[in-house]
Protein backbone atom coordinates (compact mmCIF):
# COMPACT_ATOMS: atom_id res chain seq x y z
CA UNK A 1 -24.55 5.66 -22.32
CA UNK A 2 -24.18 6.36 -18.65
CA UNK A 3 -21.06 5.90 -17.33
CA UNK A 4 -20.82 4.09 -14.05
CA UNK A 5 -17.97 4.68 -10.86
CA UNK A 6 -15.50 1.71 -11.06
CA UNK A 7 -16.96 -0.88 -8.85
CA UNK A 8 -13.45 -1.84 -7.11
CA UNK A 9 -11.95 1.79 -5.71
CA UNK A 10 -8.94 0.85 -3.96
CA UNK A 11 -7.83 -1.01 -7.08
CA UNK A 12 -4.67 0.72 -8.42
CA UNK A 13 -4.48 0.75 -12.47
CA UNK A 14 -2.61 -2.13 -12.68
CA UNK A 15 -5.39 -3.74 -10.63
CA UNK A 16 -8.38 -2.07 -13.20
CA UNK A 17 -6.44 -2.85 -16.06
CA UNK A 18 -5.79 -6.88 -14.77
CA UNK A 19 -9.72 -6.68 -14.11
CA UNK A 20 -10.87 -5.48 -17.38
CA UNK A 21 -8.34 -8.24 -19.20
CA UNK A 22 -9.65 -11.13 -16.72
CA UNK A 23 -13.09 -9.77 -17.89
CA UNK A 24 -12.32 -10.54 -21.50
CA UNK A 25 -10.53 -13.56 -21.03
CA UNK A 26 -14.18 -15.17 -19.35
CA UNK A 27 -15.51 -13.99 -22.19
CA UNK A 28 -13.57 -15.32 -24.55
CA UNK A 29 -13.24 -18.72 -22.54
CA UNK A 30 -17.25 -19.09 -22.66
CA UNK A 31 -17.03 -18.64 -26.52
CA UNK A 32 -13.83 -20.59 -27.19
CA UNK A 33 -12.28 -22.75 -24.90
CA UNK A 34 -9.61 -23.85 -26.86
CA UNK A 35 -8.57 -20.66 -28.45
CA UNK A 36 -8.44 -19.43 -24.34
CA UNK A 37 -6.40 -22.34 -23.78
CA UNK A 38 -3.75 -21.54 -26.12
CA UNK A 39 -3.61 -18.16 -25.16
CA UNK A 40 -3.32 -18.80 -21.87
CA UNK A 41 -0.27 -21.56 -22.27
CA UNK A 42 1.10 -18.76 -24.54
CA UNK A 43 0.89 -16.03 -21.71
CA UNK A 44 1.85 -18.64 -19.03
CA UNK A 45 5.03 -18.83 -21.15
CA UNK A 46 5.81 -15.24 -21.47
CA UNK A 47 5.62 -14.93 -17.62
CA UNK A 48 2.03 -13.74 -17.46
CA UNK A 49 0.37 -16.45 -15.20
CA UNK A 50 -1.84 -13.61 -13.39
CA UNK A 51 -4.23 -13.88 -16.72
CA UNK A 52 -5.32 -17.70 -16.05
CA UNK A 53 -7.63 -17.45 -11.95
CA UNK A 54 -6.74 -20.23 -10.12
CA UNK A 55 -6.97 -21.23 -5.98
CA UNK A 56 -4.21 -21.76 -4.59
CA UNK A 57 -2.93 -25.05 -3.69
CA UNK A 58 -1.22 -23.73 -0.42
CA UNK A 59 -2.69 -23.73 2.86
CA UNK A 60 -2.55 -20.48 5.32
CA UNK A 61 0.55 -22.06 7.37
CA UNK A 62 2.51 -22.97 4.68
CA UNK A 63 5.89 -21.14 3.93
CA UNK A 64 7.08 -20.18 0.91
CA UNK A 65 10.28 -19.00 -0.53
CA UNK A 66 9.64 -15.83 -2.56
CA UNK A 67 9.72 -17.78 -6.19
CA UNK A 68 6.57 -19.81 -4.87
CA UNK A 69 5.51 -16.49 -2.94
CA UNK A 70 5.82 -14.64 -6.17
CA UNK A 71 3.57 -17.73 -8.40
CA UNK A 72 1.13 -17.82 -5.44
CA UNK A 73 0.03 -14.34 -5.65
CA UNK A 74 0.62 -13.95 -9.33
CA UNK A 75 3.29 -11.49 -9.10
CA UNK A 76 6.78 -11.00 -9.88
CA UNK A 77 9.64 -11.85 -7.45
CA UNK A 78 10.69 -8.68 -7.29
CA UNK A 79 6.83 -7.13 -5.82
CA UNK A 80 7.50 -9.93 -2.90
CA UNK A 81 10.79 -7.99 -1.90
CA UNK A 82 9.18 -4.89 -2.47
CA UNK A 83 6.47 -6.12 -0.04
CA UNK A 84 8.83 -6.92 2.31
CA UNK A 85 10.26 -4.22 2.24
CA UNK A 86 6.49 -2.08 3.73
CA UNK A 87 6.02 -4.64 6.13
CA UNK A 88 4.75 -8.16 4.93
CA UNK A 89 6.06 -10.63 7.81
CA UNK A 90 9.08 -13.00 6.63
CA UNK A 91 9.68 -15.96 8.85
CA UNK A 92 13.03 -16.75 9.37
CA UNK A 93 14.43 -20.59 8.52
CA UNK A 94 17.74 -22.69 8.49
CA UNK A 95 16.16 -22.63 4.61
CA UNK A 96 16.24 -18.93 4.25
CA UNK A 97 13.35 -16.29 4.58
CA UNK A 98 10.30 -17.91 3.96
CA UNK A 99 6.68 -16.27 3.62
CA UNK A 100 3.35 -17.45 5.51
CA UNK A 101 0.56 -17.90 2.71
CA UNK A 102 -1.71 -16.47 5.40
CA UNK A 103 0.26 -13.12 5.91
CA UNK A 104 0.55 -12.92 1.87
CA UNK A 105 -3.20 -12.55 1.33
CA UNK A 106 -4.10 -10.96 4.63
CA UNK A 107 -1.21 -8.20 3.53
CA UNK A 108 -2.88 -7.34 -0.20
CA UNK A 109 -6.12 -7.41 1.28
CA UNK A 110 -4.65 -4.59 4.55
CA UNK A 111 -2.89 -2.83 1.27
CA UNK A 112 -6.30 -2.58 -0.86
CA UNK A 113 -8.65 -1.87 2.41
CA UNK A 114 -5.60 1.10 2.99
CA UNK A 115 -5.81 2.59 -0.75
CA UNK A 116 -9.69 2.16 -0.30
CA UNK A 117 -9.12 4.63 2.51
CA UNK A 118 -7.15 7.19 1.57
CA UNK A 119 -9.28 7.84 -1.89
CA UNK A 120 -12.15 8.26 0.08
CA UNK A 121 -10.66 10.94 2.26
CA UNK A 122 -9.45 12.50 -1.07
């Protein structure tokens, strides 16, 4: 068997290892829906909501505070602060920091196209 370059090369192996079980939960979701299901409401419990795709329900403008930040980009809390922390925009409120939907996904998608970068001048 030939083996082919990974399709996605600024993905980080978190990222390749979230692909590959996304992968197999499509699978397993065209075979049996109800067995995904419960797997999913299982790993939905344990904290794991990145394993069932969904669009958001959040428009670009919208702020959020960095628990909603943190379920709209599948992540945990603690990756929005770490964000932060290289540069993703916080908006200040009366409410406390808040965090443009907009700037989340344009920031991933600046972080990927940088990592995409870099291993191609490697």
């Amino acid at each position: 068997m030939t083996q082919r370059a990974w399709p996605w090369p600024a993905d980080t192996t978190l990222d390749q290892s979230r692909r590959v079980a996304q992968m197999y939960r499509h699978h397993l979701h065209r075979a049996d829906p109800a067995t995904c299901a419960s797997l999913d409401a299982q790993l939905i419990a344990m904290g794991q909501p990145w394993v069932v795709p969904g669009a958001s329900v959040h428009a670009d403008d919208d702020l959020l505070t960095a628990d909603l930040a943190a379920d709209e980009m599948r992540v945990a809390r603690r990756t929005i602060y770490a964000w932060r922390e290289r540069g993703l925009p916080v908006v200040a409120t009366p409410d406390g920091p808040r965090y443009r939907v907009g700037d989340l996904h344009r920031f991933v998608a600046d972080q990927r196209r940088q990592r995409a970068q870099r291993r191609k001048r490697q």
